[in-house]
Structures are given as structure tokens and as C-alpha cells.
PDB file of N, CA and C in Angstrom:
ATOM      1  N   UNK A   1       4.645  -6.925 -18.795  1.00  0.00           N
ATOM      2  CA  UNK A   1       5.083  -5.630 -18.303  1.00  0.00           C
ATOM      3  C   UNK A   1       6.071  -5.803 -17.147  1.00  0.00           C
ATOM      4  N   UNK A   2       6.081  -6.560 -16.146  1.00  0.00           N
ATOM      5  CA  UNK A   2       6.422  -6.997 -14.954  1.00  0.00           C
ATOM      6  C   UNK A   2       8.007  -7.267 -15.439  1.00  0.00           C
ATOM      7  N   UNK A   3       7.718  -8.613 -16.517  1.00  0.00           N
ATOM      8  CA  UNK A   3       8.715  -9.430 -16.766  1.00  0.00           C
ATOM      9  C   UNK A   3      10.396  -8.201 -17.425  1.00  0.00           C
ATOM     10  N   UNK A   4       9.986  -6.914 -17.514  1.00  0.00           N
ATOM     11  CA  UNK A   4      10.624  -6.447 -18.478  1.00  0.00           C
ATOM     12  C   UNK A   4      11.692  -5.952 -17.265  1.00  0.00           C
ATOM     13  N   UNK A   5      11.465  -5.867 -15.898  1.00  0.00           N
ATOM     14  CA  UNK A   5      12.039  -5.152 -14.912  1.00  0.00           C
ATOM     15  C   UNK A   5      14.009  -5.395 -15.154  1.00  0.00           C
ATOM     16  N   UNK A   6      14.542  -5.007 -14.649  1.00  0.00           N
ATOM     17  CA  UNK A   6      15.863  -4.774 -15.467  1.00  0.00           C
ATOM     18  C   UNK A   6      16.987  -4.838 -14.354  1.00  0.00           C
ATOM     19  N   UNK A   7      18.114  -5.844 -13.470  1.00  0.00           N
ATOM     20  CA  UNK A   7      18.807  -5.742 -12.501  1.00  0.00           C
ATOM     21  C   UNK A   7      19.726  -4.865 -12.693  1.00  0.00           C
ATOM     22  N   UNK A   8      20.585  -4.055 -11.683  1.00  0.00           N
ATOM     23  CA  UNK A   8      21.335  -3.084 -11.948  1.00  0.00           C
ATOM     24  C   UNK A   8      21.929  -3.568 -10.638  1.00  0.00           C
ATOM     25  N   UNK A   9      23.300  -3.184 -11.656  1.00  0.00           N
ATOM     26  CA  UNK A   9      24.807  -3.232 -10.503  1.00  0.00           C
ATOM     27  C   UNK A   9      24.423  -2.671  -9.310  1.00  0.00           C
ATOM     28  N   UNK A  10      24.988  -2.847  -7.873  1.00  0.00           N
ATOM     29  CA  UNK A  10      24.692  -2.126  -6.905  1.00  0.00           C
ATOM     30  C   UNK A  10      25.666  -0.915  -6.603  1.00  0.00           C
ATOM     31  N   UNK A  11      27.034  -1.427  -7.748  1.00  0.00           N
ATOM     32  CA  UNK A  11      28.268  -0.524  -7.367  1.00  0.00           C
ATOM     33  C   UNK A  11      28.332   0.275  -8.768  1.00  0.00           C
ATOM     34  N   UNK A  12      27.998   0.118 -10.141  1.00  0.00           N
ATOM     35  CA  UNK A  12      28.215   1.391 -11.083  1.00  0.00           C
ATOM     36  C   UNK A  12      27.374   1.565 -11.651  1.00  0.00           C
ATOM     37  N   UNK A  13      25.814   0.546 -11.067  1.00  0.00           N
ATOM     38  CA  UNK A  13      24.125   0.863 -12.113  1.00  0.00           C
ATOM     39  C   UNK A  13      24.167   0.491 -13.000  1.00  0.00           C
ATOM     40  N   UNK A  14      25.257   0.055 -13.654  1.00  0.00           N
ATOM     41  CA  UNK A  14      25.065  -0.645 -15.008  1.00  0.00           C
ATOM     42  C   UNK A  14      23.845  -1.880 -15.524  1.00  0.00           C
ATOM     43  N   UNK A  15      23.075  -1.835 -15.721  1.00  0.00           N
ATOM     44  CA  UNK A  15      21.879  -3.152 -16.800  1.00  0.00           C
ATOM     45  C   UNK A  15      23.141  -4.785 -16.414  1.00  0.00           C
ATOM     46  N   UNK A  16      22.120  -5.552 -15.942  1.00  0.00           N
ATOM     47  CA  UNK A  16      22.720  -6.510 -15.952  1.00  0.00           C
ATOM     48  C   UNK A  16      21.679  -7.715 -16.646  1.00  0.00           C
ATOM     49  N   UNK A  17      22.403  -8.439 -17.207  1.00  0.00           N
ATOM     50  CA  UNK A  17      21.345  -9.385 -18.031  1.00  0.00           C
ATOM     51  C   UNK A  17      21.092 -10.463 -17.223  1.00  0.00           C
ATOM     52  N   UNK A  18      19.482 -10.837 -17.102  1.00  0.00           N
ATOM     53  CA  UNK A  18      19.239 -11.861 -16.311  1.00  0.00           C
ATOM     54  C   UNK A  18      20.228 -13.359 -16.456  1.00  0.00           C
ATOM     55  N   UNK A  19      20.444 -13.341 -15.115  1.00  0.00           N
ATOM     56  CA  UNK A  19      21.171 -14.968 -14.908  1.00  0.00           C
ATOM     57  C   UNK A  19      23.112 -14.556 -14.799  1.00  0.00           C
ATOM     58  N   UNK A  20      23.221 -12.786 -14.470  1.00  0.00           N
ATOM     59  CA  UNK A  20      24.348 -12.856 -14.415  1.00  0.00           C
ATOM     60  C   UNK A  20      24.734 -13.083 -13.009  1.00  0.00           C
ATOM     61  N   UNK A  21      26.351 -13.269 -12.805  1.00  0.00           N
ATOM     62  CA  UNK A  21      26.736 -12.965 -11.677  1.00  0.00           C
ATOM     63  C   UNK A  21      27.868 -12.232 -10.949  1.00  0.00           C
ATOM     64  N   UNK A  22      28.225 -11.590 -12.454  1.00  0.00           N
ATOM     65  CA  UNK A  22      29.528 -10.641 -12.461  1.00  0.00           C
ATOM     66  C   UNK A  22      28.894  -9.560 -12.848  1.00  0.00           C
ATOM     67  N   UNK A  23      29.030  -8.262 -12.896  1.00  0.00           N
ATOM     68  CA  UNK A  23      28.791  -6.934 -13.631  1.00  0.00           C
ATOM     69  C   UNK A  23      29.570  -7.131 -14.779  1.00  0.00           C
ATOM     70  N   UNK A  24      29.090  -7.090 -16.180  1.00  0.00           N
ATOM     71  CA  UNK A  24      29.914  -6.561 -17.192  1.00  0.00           C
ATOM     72  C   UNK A  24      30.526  -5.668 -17.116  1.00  0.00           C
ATOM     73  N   UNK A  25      30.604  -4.623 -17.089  1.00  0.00           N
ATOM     74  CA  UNK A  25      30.894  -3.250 -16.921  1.00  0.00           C
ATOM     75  C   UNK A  25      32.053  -3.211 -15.860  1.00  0.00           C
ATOM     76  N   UNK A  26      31.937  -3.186 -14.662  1.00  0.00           N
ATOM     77  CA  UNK A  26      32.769  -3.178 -13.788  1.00  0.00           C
ATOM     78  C   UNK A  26      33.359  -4.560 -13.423  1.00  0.00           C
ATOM     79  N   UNK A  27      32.916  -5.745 -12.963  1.00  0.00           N
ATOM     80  CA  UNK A  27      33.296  -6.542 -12.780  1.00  0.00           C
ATOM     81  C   UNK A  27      32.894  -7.265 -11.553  1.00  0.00           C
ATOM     82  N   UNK A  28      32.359  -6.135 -10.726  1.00  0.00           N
ATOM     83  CA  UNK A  28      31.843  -6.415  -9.505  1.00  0.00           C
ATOM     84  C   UNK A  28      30.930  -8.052  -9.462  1.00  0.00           C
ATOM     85  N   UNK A  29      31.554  -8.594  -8.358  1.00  0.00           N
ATOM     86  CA  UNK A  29      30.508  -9.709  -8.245  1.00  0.00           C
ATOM     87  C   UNK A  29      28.868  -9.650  -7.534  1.00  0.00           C
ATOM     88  N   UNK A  30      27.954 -10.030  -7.816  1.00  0.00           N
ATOM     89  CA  UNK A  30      26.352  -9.326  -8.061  1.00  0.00           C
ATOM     90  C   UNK A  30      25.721 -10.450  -7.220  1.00  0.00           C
ATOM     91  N   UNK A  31      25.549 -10.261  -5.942  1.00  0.00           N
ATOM     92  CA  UNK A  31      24.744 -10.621  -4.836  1.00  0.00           C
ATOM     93  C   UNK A  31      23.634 -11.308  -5.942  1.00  0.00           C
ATOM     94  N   UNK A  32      23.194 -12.481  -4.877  1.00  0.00           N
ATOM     95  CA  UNK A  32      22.256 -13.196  -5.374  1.00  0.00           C
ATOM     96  C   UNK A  32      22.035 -15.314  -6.046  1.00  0.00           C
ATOM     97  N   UNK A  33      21.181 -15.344  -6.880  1.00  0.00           N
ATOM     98  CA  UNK A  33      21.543 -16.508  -7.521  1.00  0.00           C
ATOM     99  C   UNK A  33      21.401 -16.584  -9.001  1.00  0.00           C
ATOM    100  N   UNK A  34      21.501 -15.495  -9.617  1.00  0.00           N
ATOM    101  CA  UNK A  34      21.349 -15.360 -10.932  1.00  0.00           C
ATOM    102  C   UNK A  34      19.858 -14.996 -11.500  1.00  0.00           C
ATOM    103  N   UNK A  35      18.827 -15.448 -10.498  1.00  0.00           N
ATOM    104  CA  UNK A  35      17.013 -15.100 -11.024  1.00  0.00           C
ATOM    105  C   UNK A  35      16.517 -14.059 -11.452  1.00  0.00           C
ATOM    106  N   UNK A  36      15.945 -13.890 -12.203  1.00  0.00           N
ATOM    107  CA  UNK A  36      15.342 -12.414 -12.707  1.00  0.00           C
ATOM    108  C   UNK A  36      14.967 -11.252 -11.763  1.00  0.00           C
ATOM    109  N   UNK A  37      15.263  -9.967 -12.299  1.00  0.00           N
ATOM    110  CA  UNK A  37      14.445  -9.552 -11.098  1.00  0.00           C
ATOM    111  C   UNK A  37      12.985  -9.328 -10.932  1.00  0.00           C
ATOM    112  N   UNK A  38      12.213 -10.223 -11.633  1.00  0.00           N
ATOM    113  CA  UNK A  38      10.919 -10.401 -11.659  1.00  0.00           C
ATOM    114  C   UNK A  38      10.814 -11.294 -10.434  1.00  0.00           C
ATOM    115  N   UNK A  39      11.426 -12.698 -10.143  1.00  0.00           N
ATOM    116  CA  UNK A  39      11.466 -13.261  -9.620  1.00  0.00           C
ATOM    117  C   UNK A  39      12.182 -13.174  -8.728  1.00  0.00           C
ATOM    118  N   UNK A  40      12.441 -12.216  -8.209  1.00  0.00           N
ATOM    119  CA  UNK A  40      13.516 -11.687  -7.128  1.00  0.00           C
ATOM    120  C   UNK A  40      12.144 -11.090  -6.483  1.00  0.00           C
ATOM    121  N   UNK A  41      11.319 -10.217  -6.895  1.00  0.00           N
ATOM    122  CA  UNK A  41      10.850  -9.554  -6.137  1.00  0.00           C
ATOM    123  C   UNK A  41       9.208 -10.289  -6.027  1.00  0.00           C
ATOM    124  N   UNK A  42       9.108 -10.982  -6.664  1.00  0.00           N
ATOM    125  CA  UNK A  42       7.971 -11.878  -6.385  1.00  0.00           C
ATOM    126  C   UNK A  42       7.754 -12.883  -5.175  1.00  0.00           C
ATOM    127  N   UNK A  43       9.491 -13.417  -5.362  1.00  0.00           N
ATOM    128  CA  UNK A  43       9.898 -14.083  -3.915  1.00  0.00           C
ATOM    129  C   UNK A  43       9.804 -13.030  -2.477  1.00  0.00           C
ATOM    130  N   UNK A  44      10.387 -12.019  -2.999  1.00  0.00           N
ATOM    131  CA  UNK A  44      10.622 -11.337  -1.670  1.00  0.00           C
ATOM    132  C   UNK A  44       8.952 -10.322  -0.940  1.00  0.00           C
ATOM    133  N   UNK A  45       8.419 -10.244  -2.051  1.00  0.00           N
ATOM    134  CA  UNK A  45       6.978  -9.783  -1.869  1.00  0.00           C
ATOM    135  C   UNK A  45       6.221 -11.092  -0.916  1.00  0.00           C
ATOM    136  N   UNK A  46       5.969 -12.183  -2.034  1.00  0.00           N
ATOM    137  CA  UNK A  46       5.280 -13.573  -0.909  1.00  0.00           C
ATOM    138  C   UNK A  46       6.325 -13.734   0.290  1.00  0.00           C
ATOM    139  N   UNK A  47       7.399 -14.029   0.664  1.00  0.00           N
ATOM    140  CA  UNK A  47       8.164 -14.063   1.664  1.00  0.00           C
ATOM    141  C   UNK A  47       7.476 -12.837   2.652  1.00  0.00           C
ATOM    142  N   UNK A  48       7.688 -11.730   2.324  1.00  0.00           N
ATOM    143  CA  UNK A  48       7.368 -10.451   3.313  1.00  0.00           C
ATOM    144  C   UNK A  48       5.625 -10.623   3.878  1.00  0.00           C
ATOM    145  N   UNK A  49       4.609 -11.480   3.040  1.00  0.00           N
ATOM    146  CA  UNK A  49       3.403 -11.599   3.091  1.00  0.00           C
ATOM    147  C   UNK A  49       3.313 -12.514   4.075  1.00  0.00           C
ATOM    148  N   UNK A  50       3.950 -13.464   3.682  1.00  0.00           N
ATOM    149  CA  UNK A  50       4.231 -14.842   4.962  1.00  0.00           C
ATOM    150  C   UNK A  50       4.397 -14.626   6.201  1.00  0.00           C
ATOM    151  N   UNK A  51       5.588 -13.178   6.586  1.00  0.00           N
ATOM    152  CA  UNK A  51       5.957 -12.600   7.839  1.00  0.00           C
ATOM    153  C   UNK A  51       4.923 -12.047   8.215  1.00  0.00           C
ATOM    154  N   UNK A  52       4.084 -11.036   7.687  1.00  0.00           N
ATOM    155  CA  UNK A  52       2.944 -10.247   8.323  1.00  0.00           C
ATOM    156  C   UNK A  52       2.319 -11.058   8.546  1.00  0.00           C
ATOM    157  N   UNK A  53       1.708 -12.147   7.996  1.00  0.00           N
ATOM    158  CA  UNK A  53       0.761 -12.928   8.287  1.00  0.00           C
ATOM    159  C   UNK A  53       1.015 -13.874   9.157  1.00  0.00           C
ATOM    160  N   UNK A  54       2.417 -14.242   9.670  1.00  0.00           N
ATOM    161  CA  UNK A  54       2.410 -15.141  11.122  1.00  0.00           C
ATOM    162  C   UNK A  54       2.513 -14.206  12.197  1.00  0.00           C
ATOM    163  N   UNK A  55       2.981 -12.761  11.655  1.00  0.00           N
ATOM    164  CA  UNK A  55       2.914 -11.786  13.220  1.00  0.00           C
ATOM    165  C   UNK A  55       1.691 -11.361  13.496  1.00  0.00           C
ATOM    166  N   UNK A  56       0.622 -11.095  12.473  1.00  0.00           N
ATOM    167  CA  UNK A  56      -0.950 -11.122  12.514  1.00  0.00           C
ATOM    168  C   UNK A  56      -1.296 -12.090  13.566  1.00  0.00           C
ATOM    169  N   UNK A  57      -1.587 -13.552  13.075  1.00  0.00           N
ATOM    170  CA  UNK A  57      -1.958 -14.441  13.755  1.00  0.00           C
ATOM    171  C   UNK A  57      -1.500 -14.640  15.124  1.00  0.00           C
ATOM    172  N   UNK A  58       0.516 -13.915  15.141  1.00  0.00           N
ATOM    173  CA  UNK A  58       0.498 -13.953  16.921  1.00  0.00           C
ATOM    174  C   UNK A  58      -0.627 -13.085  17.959  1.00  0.00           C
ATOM    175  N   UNK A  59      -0.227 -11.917  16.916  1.00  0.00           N
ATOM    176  CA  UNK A  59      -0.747 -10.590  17.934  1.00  0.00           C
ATOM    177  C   UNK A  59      -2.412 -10.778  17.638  1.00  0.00           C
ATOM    178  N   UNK A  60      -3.404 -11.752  16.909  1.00  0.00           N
ATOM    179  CA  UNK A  60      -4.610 -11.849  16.947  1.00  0.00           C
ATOM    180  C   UNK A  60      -4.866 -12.642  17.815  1.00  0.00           C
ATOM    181  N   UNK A  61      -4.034 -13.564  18.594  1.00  0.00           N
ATOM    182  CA  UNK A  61      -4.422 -14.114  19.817  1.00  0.00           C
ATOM    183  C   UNK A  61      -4.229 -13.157  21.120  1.00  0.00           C
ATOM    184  N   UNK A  62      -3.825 -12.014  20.890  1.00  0.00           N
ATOM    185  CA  UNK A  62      -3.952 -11.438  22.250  1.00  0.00           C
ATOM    186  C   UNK A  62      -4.919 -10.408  22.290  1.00  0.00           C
ATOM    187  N   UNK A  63      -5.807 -10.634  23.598  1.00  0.00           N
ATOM    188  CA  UNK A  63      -6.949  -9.756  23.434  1.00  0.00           C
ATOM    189  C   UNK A  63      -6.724  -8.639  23.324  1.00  0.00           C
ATOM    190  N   UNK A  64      -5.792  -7.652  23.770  1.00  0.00           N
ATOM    191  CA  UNK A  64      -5.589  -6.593  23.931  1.00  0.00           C
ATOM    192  C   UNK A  64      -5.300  -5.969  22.225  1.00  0.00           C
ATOM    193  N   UNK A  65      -4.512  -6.717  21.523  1.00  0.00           N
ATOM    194  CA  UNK A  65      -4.466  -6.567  19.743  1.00  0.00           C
ATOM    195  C   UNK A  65      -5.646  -6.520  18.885  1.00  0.00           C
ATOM    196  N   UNK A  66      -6.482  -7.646  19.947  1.00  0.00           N
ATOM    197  CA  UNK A  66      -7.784  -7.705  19.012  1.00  0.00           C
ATOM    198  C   UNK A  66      -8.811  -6.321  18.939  1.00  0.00           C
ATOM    199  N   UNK A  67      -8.620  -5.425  20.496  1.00  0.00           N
ATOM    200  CA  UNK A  67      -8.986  -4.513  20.728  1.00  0.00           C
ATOM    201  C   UNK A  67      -8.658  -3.301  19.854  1.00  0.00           C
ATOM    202  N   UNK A  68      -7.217  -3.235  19.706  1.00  0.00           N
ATOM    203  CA  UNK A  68      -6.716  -2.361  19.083  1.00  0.00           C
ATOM    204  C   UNK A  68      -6.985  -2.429  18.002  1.00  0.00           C
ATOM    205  N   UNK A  69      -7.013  -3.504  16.894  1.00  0.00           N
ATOM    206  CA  UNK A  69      -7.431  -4.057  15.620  1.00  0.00           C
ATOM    207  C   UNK A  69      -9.129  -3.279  15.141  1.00  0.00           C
ATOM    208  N   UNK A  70     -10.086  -3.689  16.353  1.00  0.00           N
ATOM    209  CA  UNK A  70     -11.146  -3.706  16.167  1.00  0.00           C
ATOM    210  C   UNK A  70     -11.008  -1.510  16.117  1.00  0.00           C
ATOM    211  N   UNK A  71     -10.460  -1.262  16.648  1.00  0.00           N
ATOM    212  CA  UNK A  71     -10.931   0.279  17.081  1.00  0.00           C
ATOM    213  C   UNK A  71      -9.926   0.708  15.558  1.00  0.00           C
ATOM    214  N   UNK A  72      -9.205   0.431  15.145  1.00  0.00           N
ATOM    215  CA  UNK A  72      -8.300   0.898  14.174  1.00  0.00           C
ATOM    216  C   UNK A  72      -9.366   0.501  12.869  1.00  0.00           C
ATOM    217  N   UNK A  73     -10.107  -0.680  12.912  1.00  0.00           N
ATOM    218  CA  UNK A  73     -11.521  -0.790  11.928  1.00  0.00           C
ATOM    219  C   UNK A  73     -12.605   0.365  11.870  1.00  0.00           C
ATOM    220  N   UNK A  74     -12.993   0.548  13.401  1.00  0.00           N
ATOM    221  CA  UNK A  74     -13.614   1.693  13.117  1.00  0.00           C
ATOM    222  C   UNK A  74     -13.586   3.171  12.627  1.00  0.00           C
ATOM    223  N   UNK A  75     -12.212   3.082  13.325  1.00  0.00           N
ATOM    224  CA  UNK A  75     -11.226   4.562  12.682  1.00  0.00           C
ATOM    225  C   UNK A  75     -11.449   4.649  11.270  1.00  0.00           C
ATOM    226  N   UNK A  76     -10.997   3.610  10.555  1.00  0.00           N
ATOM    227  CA  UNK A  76     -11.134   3.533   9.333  1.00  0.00           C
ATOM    228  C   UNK A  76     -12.539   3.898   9.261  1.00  0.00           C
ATOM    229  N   UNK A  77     -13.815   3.335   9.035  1.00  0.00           N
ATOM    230  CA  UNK A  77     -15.213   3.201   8.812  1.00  0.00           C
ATOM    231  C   UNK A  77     -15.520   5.097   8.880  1.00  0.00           C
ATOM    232  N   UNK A  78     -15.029   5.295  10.076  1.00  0.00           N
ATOM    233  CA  UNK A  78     -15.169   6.930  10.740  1.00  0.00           C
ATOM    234  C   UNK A  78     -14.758   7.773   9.308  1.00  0.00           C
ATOM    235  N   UNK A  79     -13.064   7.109   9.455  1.00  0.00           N
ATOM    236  CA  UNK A  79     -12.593   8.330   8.558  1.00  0.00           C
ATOM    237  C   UNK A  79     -13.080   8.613   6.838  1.00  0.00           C
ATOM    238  N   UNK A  80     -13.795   7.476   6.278  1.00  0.00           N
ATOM    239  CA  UNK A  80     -14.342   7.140   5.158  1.00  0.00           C
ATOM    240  C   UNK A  80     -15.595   7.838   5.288  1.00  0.00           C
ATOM    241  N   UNK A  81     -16.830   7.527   6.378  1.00  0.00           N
ATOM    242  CA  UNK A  81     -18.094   8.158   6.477  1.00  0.00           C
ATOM    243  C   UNK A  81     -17.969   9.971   6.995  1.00  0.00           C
ATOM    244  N   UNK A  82     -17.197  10.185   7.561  1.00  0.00           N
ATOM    245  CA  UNK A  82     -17.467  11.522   8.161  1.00  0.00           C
ATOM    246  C   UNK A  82     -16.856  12.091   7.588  1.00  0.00           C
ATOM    247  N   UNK A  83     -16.321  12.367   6.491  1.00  0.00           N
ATOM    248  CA  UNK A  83     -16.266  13.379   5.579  1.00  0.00           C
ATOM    249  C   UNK A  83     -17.690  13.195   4.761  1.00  0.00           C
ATOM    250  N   UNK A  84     -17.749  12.489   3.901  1.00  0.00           N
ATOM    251  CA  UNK A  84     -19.048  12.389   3.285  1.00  0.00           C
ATOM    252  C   UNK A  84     -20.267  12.800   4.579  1.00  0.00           C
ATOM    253  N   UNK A  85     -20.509  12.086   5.539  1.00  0.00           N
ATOM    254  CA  UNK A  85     -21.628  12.975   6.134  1.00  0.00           C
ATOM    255  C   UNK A  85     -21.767  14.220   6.466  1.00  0.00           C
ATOM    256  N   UNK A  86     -20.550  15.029   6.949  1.00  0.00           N
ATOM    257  CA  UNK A  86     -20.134  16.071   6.651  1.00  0.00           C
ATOM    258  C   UNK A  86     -21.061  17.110   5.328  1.00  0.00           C
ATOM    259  N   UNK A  87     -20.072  16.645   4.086  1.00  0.00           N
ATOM    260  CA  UNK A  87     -20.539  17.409   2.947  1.00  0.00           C
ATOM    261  C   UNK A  87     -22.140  16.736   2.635  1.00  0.00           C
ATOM    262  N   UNK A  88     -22.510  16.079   3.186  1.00  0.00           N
ATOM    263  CA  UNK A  88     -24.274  15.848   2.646  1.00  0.00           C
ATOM    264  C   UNK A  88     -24.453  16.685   3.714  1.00  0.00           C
ATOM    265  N   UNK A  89     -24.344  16.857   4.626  1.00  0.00           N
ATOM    266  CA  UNK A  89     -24.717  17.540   5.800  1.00  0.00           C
ATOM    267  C   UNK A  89     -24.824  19.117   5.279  1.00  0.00           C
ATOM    268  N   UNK A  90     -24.082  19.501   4.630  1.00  0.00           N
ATOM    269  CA  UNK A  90     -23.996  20.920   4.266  1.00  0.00           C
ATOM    270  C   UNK A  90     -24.071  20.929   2.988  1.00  0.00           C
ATOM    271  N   UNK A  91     -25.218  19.907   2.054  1.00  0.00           N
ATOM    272  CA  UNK A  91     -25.485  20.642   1.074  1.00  0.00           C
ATOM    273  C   UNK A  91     -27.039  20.303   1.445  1.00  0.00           C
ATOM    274  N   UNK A  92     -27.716  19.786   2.089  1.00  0.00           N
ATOM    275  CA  UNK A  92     -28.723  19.461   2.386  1.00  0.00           C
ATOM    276  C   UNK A  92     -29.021  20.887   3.368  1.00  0.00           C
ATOM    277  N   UNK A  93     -28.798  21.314   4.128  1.00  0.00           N
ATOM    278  CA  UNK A  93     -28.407  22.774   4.970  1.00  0.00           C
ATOM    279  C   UNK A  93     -28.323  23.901   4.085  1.00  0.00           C
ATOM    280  N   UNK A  94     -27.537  23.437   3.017  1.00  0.00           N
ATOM    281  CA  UNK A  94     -27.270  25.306   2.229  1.00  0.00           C
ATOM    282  C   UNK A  94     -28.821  24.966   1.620  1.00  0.00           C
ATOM    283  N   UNK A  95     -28.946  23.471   0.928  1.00  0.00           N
ATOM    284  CA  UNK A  95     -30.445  23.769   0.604  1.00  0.00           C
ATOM    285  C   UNK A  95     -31.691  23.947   0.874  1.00  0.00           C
ATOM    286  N   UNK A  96     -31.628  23.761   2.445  1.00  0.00           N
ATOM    287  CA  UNK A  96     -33.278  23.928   3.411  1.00  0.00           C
ATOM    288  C   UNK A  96     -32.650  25.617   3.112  1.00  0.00           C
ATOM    289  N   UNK A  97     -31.157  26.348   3.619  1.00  0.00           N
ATOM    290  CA  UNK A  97     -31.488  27.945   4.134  1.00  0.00           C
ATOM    291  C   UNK A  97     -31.912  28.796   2.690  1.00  0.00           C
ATOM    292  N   UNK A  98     -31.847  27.907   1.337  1.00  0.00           N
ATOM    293  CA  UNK A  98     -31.864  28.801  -0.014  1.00  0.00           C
ATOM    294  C   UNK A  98     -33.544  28.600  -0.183  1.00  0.00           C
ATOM    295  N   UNK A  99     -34.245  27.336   0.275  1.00  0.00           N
ATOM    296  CA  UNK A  99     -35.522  27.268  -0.157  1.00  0.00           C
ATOM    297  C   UNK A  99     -36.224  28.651   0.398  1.00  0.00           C
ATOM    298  N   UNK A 100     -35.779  28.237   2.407  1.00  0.00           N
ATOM    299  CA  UNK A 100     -36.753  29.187   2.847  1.00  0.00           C
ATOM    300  C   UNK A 100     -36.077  30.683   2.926  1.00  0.00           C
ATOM    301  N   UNK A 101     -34.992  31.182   2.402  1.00  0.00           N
ATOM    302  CA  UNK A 101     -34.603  32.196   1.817  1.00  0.00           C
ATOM    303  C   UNK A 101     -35.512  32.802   0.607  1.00  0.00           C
ATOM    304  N   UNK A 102     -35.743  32.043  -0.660  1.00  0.00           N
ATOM    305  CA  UNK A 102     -36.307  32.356  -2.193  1.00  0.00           C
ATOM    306  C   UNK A 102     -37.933  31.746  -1.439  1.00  0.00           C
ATOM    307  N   UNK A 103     -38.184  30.923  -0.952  1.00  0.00           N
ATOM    308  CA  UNK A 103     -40.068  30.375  -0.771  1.00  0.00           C
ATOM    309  C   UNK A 103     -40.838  31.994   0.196  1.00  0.00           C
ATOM    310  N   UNK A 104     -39.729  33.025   1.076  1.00  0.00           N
ATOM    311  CA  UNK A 104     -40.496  33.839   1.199  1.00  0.00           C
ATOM    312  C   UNK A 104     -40.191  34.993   0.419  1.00  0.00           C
ATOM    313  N   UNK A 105     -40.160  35.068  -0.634  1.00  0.00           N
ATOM    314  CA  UNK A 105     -39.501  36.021  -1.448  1.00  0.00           C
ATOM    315  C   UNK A 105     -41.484  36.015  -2.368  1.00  0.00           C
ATOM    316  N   UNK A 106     -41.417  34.537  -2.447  1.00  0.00           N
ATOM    317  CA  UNK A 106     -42.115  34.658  -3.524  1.00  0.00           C
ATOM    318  C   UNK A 106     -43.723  34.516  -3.031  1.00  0.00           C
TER     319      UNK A 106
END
């Protein structure tokens, strides 16, 4: 599925067939080294992974990041649980006020 991805001119969009380096179409010469763009963006995906992950490791040596890190974990944890406790919260509530609503009825 990946492999089917398709390079396009940057100057008339035209389909360019892997391994070119001219545009058919226009003529334009086509940035690059000829690689698919499967492999264009596979490189540039692990490359971009490599960067986050040595600016991670800077800013995880400073305590003050680690702080921020740790509270941006909980944020997360928060924002995942407190909706759900929330709605158990208020169906557990509509159902204590419906029991003892209908239990003195009857």
C-alpha cells in the first residue's frame, strides 16, 4: 500500500516515475536523488525520530523538563479519567435519585 505512493513535480504536479530526475512533462529538474517516495519519507520520518529523541534526552537531563514532563503525564491521566468519572458519577446519581424516587411510590 505504502510502496504505491507517487512523486509529483514541485513546479506542474505532474506523476513522476520513480528514479527520475527531470520532470517529463515540463522539464523541470526534480530535487533529490532519484529514491522512491516511499523511501523518501521513511528516511525523513526515522531522521525526524532521531531529532526528537536527542532533544528528549537533552531536555530529560534538566530537572526543571523532568518536572514539566511529569505534570504534562498527569494532565494526560486527568484528562482520560475525568471525563469518565464524571459520566459514572452521574449515572450512578440519576440512579440512587430514580430508585428512591419509584422505592417510595411503591
Amino acid at each position: 500500500m505504502t510502496e504505491n505512493l507517487t512523486r509529483m513535480c514541485p513546479h506542474c504536479d505532474a506523476a513522476l516515475p520513480d528514479g527520475a530526475k527531470y520532470c517529463a512533462n515540463c522539464g523541470a529538474f526534480v530535487a533529490g536523488d532519484g529514491e522512491s517516495t516511499f523511501e523518501s519519507a521513511k528516511t525523513f520520518v526515522m531522521n525526524s525520530a532521531a531529532e526528537a529523541e536527542q532533544a528528549a534526552r537533552g531536555l530529560m537531563k534538566n530537572e526543571d523538563a523532568q518536572k514539566i514532563a511529569g505534570a504534562a503525564a498527569v494532565g494526560a491521566v486527568a484528562a482520560i479519567l475525568l471525563p469518565v468519572s464524571i459520566a459514572t458519577g452521574a449515572i450512578i446519581g440519576g440512579g440512587i435519585m430514580a430508585y428512591n424516587r419509584f422505592a417510595k411510590k411503591a
